[in-house]
Protein backbone atom coordinates (compact mmCIF):
# COMPACT_ATOMS: atom_id res chain seq x y z
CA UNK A 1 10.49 60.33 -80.22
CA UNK A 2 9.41 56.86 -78.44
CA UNK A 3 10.93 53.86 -79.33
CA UNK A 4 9.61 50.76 -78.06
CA UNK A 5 11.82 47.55 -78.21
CA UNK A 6 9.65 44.17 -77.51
CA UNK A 7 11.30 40.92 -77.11
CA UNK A 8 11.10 37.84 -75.39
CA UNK A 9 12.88 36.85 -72.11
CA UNK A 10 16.56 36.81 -72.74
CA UNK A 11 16.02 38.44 -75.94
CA UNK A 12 18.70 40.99 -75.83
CA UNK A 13 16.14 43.80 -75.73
CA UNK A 14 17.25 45.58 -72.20
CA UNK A 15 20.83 45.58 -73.38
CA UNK A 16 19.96 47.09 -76.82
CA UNK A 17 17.81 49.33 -75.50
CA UNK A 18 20.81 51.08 -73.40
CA UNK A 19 22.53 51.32 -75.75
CA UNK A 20 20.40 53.30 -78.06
CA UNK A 21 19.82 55.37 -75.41
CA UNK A 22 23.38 55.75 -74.86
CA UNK A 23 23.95 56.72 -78.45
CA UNK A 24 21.19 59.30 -78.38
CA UNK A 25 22.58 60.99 -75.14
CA UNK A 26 25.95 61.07 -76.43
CA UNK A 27 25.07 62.64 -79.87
CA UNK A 28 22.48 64.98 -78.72
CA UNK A 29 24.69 65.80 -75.61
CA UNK A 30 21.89 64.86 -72.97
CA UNK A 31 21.43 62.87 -69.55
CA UNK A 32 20.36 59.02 -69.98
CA UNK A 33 17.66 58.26 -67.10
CA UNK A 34 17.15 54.55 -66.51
CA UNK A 35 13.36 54.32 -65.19
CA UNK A 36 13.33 50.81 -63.54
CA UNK A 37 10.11 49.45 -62.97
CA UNK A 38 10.99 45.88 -61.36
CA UNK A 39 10.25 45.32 -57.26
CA UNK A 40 12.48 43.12 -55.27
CA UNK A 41 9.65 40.80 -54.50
CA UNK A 42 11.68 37.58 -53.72
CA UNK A 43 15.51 36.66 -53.43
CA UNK A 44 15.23 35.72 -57.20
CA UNK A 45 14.36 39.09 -58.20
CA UNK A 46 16.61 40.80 -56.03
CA UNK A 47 19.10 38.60 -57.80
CA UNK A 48 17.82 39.84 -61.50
CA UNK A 49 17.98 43.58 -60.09
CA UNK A 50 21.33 43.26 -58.76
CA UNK A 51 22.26 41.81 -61.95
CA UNK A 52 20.62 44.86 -64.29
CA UNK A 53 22.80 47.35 -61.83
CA UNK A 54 25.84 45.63 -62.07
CA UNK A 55 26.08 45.63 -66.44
CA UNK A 56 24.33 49.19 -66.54
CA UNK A 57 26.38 51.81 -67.68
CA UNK A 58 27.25 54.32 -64.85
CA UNK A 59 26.31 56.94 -67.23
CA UNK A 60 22.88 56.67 -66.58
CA UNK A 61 20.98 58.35 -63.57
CA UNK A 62 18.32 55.79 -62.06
CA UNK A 63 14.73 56.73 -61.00
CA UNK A 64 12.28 53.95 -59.75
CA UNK A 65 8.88 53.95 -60.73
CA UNK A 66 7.15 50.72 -60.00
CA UNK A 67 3.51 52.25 -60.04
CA UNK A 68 3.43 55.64 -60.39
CA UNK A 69 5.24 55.49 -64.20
CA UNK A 70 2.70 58.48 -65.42
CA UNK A 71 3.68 60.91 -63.05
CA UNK A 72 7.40 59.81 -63.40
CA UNK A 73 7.02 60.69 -67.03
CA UNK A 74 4.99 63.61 -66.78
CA UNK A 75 8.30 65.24 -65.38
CA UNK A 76 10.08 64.27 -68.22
CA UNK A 77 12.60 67.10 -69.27
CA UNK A 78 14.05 67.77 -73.22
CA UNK A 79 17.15 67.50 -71.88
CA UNK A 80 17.44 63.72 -70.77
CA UNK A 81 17.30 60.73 -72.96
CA UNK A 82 15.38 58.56 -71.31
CA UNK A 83 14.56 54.59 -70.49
CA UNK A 84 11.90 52.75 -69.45
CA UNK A 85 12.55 49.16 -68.31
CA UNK A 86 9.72 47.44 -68.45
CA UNK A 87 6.47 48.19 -69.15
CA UNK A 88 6.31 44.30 -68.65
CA UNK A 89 6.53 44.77 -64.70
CA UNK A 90 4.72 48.33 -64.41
CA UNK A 91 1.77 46.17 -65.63
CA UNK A 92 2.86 43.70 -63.31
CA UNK A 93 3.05 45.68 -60.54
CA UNK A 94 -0.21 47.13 -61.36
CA UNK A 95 -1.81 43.78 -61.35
CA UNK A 96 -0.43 43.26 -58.40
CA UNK A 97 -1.28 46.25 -56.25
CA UNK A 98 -5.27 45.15 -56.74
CA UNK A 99 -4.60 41.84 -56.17
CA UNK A 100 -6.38 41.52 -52.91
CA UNK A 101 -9.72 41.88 -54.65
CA UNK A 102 -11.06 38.30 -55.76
CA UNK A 103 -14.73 38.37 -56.30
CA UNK A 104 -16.03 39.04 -59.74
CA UNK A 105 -17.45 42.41 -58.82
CA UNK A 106 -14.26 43.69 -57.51
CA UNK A 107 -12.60 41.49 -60.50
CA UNK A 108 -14.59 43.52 -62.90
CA UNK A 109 -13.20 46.61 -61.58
CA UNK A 110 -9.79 45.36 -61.03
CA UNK A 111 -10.10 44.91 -65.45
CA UNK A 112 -11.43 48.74 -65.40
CA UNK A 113 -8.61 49.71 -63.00
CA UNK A 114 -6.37 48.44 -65.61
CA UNK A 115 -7.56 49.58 -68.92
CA UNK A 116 -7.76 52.83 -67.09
CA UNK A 117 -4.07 52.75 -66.15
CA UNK A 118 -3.32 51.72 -69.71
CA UNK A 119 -4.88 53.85 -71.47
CA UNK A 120 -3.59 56.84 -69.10
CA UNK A 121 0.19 55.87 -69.68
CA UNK A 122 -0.41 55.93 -73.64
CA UNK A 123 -2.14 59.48 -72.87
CA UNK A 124 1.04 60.64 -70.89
CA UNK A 125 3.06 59.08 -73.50
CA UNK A 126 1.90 60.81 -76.42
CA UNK A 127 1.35 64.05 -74.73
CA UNK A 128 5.49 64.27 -73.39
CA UNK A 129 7.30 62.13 -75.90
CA UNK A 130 5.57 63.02 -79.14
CA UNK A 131 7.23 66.62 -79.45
CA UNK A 132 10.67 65.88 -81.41
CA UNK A 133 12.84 67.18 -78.76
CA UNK A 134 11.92 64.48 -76.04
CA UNK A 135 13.09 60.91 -76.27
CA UNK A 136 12.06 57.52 -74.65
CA UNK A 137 13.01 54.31 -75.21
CA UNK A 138 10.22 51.68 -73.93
CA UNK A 139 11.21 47.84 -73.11
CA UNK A 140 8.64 45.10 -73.04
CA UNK A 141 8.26 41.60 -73.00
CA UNK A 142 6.19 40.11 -76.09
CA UNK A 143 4.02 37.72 -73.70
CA UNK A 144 1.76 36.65 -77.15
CA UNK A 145 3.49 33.83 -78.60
CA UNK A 146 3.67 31.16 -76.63
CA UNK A 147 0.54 28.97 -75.33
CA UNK A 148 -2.35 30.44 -73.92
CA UNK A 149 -1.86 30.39 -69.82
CA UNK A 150 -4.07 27.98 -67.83
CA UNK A 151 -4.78 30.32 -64.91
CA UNK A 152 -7.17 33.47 -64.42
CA UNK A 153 -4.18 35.63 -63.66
CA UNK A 154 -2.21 34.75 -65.61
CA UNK A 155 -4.51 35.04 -68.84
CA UNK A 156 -5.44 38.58 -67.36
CA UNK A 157 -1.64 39.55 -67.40
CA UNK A 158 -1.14 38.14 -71.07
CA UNK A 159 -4.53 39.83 -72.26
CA UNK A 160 -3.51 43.31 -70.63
CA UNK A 161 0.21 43.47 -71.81
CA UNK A 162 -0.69 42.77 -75.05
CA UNK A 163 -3.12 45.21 -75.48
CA UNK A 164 -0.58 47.82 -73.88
CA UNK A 165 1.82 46.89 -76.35
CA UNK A 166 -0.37 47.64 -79.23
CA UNK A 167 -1.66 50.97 -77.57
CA UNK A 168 2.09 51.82 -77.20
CA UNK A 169 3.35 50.27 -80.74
CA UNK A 170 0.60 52.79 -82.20
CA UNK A 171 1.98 55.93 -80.55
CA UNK A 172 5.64 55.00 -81.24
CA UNK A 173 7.75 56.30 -84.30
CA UNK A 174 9.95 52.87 -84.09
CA UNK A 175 9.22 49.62 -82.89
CA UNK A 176 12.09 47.09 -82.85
CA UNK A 177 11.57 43.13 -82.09
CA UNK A 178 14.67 41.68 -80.42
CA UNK A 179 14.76 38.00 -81.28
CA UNK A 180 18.42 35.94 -79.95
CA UNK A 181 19.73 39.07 -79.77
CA UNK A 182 18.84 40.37 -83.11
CA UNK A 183 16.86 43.47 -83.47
CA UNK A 184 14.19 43.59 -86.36
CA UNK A 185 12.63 46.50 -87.47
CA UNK A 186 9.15 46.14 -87.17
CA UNK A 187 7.87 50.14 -87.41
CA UNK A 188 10.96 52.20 -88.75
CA UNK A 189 11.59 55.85 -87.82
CA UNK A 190 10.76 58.12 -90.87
CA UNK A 191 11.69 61.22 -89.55
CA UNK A 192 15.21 60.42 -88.22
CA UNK A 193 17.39 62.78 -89.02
């Protein structure tokens, strides 16, 4: 089952998100695996990372995945609950990794790179968290409300994580807004048991 959980910053959604997961390991007797995405970049995000550590639960067994998120799942075993925190910075990260390439040819491919990565991690989604016995719980940051960016990057980020949300939102049995801490149902699970 994949649940994704989409919020804005400060939304609540990380902490809600854990514990669902929490509550699914627990009743289905299984392992929670936190799959952290963020990179300690800069002293401020070592300082959010040290942060996310020090309130997660020591019940759940970390792996980091900052690029490599479709292999990472692709190993994904029916007995784990699992956690992915964030797509948000995968994407990010992705970004990121090809940002070295600035003319519009290599831009162009940097755009293919990307909808290729995308569209992969929906593939590898679907294929190992569709089958009822696997679960995942996806965090994101909803990027779409607020005013459209002023620079090139930054409108690339906003286009690309919002069309990764939808490809994900698609594929998921639940989708839950978190808004001031509040969780909304957006998509709700009709097969629960």
């Amino acid at each position: 089952m994949i649940h994704f959980v989409l919020g804005g910053a400060r939304s609540g959604k990380s902490c809600f998100a854990e514990q669902q997961v929490l509550v699914l390991a627990k009743k289905y007797n299984k392992q929670a695996i936190y799959i952290a995405t963020a990179t300690a970049i800069d002293d401020e995000m070592t300082s959010r990372i040290n942060k996310h550590q020090q309130y997660r639960s020591e019940l759940f067994q970390l792996v980091e995945s900052p690029l490599e998120l479709c292999a990472t799942l692709a190993k994904a075993q029916s007995g784990n609950v699992y956690l992915l925190d964030c797509l948000t910075l995968w994407l990010n990260n992705v970004i990121f990794s090809q940002q070295s390439l600035q003319d519009k040819e290599l831009e162009r491919k940097v755009e293919h790179h990307l909808a290729q990565e995308i569209e992969q991690l929906i593939q590898t989604l679907s294929r190992e968290f569709s089958k009822k016995e696997r679960d995942i719980i996806i965090v994101s940051n909803e990027v779409g409300l607020g005013v459209i960016p002023m620079g090139e990057s930054t409108r690339l980020f906003v286009d690309y994580c919002g069309w990764l949300n939808q490809g994900v939102a698609k594929i998921a049995q639940q989708v839950t807004l978190l808004t001031a801490g509040i969780p909304l149902t957006l998509k709700p699970d009709n097969h629960s048991n």
